[in-house]
N, C-alpha and C. Protein backbone atom coordinates (compact mmCIF):
# COMPACT_ATOMS: atom_id res chain seq x y z
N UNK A 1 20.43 164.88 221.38
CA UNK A 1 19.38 163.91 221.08
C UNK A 1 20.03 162.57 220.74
N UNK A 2 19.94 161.68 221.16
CA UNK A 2 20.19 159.98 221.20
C UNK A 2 20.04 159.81 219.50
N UNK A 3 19.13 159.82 219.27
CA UNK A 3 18.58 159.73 218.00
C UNK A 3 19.34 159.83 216.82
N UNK A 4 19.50 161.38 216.79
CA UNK A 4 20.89 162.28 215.93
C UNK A 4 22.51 162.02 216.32
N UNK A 5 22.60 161.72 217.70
CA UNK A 5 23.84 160.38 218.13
C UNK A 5 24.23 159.20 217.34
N UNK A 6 22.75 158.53 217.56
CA UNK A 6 23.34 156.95 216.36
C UNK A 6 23.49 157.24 215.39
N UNK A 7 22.14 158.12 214.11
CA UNK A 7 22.47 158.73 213.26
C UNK A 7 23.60 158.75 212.50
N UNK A 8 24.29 159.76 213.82
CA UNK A 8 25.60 160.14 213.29
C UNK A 8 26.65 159.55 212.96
N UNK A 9 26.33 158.48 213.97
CA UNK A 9 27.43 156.79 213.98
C UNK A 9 27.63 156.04 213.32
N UNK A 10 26.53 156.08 212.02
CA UNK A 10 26.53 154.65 211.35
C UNK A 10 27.62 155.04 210.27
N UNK A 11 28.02 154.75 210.00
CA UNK A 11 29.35 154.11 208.87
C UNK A 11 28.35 154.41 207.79
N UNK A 12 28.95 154.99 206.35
CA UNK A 12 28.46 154.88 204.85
C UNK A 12 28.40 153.57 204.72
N UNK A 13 28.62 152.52 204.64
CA UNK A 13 28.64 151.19 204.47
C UNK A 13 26.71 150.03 205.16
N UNK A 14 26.76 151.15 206.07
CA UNK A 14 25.18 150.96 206.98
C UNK A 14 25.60 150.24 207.87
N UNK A 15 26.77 150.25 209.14
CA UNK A 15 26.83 149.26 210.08
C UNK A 15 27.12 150.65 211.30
N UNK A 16 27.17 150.28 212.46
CA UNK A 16 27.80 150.92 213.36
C UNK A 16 29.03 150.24 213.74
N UNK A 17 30.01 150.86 214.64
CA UNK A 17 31.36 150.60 215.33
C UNK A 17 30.97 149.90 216.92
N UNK A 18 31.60 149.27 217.70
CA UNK A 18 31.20 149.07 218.82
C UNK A 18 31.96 149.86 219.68
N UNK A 19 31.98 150.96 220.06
CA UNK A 19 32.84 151.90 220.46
C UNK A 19 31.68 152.63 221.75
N UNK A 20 32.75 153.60 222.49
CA UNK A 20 32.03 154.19 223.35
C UNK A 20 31.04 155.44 222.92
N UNK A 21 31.19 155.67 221.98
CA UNK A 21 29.98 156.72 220.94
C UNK A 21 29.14 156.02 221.12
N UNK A 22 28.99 154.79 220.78
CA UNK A 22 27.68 153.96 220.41
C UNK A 22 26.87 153.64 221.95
N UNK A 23 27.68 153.18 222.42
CA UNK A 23 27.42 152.45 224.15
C UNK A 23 26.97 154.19 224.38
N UNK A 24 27.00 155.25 224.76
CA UNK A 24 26.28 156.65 225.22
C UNK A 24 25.51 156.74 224.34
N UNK A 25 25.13 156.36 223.30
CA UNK A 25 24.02 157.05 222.29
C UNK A 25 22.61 156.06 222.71
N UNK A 26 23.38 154.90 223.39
CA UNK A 26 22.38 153.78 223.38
C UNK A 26 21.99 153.49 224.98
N UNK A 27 22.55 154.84 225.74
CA UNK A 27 22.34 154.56 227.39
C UNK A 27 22.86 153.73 228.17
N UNK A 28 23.94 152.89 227.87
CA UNK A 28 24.42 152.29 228.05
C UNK A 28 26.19 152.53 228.34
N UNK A 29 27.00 151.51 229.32
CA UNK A 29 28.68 152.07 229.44
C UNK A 29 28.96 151.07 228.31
N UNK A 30 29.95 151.48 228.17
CA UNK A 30 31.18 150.53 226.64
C UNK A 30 30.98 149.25 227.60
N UNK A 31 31.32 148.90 228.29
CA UNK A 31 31.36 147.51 229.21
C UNK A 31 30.26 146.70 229.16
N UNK A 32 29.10 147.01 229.32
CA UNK A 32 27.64 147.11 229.04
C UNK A 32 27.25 146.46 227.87
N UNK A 33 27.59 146.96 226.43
CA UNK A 33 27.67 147.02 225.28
C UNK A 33 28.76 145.75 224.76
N UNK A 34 29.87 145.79 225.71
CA UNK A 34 30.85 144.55 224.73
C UNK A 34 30.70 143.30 225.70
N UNK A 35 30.22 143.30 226.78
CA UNK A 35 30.19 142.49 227.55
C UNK A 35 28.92 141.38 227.41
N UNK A 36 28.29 142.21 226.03
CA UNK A 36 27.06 141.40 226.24
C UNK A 36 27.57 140.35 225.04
N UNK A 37 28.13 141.36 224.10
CA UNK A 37 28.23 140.69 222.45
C UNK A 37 29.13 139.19 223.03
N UNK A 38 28.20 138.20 222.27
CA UNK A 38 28.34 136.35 222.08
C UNK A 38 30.05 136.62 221.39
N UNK A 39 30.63 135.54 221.49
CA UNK A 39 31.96 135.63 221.52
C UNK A 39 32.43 135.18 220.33
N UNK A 40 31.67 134.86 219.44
CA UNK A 40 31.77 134.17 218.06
C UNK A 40 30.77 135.53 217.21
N UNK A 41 30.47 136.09 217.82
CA UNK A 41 29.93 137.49 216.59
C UNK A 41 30.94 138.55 216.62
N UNK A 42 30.94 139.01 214.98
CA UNK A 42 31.67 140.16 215.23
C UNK A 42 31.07 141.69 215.11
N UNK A 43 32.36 142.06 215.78
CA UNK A 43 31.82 143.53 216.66
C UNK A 43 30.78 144.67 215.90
N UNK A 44 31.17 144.56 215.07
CA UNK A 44 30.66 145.45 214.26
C UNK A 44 29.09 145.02 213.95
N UNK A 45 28.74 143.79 213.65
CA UNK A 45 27.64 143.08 213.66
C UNK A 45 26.54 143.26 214.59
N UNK A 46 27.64 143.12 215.94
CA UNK A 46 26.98 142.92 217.25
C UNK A 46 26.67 144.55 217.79
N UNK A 47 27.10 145.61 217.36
CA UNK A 47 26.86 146.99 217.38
C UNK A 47 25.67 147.58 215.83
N UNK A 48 26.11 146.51 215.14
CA UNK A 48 24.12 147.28 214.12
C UNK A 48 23.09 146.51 214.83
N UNK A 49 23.44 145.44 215.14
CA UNK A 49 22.22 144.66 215.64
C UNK A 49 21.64 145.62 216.97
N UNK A 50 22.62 145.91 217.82
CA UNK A 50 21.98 146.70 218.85
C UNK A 50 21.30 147.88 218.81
N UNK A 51 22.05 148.47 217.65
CA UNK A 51 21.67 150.05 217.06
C UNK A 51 20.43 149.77 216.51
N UNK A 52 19.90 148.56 215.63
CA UNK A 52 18.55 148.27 215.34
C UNK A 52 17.42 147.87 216.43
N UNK A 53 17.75 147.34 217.41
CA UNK A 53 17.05 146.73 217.91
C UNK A 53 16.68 148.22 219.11
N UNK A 54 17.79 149.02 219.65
CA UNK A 54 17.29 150.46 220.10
C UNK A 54 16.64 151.31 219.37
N UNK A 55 16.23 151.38 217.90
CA UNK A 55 15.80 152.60 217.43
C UNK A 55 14.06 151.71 216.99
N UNK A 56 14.12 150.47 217.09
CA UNK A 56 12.79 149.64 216.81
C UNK A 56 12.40 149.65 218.63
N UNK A 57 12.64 150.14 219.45
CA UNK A 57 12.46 149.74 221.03
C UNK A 57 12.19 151.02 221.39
N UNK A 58 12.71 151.90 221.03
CA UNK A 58 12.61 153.20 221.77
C UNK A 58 12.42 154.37 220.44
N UNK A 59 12.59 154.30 219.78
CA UNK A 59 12.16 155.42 218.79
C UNK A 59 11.09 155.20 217.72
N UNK A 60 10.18 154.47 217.58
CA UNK A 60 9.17 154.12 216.77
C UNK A 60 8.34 154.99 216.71
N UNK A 61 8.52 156.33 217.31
CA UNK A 61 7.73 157.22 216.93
C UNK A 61 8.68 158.26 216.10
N UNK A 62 9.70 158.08 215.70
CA UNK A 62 10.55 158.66 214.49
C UNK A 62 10.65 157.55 213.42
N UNK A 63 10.35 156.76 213.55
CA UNK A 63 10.56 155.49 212.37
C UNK A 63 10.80 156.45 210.91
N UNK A 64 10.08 157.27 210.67
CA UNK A 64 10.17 157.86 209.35
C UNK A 64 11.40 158.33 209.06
N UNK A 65 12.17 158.70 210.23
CA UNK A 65 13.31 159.19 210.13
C UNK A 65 14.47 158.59 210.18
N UNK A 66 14.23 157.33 210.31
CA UNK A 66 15.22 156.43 210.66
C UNK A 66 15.16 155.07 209.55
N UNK A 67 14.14 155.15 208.94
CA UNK A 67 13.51 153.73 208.15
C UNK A 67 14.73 153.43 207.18
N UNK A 68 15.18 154.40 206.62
CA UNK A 68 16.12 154.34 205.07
C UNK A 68 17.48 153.76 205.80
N UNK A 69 18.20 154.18 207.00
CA UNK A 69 19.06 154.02 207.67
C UNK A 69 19.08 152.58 208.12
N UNK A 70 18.13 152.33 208.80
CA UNK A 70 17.76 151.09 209.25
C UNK A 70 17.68 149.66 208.18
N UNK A 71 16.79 149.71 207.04
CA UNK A 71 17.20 149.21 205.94
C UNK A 71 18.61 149.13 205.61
N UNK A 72 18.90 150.08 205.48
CA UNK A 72 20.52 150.00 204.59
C UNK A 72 21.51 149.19 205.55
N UNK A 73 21.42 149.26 207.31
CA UNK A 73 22.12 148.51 207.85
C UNK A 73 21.43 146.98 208.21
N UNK A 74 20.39 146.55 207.82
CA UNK A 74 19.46 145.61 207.65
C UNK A 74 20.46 144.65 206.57
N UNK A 75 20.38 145.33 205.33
CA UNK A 75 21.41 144.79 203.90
C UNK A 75 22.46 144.23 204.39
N UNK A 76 23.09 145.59 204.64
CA UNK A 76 24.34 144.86 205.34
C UNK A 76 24.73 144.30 206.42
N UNK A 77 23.81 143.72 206.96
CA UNK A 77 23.83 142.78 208.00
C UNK A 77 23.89 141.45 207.35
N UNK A 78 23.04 141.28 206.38
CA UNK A 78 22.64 140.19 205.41
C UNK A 78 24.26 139.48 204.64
N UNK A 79 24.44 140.98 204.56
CA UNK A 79 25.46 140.54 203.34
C UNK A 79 26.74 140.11 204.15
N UNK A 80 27.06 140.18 205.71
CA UNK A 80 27.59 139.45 206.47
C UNK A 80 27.74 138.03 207.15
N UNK A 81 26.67 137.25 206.15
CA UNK A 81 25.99 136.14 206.95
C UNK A 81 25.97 135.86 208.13
């Protein structure tokens, strides 16, 4: 399940990695995934942002399951300016 994939990915901290775990959890090749990220963001940034923006796009019918996760890498997105 995709779902239990990212899940599994996110870092205690609430961010994801930009790695090829992430790029298959998200349907996507690693190439796909780094090729898109702006060249002045960093990676790690540019891999929660995506991990948020797939689980608000395609899983909103688990939101319950994902809400606390999502928040917590929300924070720490923040706290990255």
């Amino acid at each position: 399940d995709p779902l239990l994939q990212l899940v599994s990915l996110q870092k205690a901290c609430g961010y994801w990695t930009l790695d090829p775990h992430l790029a298959a959890a998200l349907g996507k090749s690693r190439e796909e995934v780094e090729k898109s990220k702006p060249a002045t963001v960093n990676s790690e940034v540019w891999a929660t942002i995506l991990a948020l923006i797939w689980l608000h796009g395609f899983k909103m019918d688990a939101k319950e399951e994902w809400e606390l996760l999502a928040m917590k890498a929300a924070s720490w997105l923040r706290a990255q300016n």
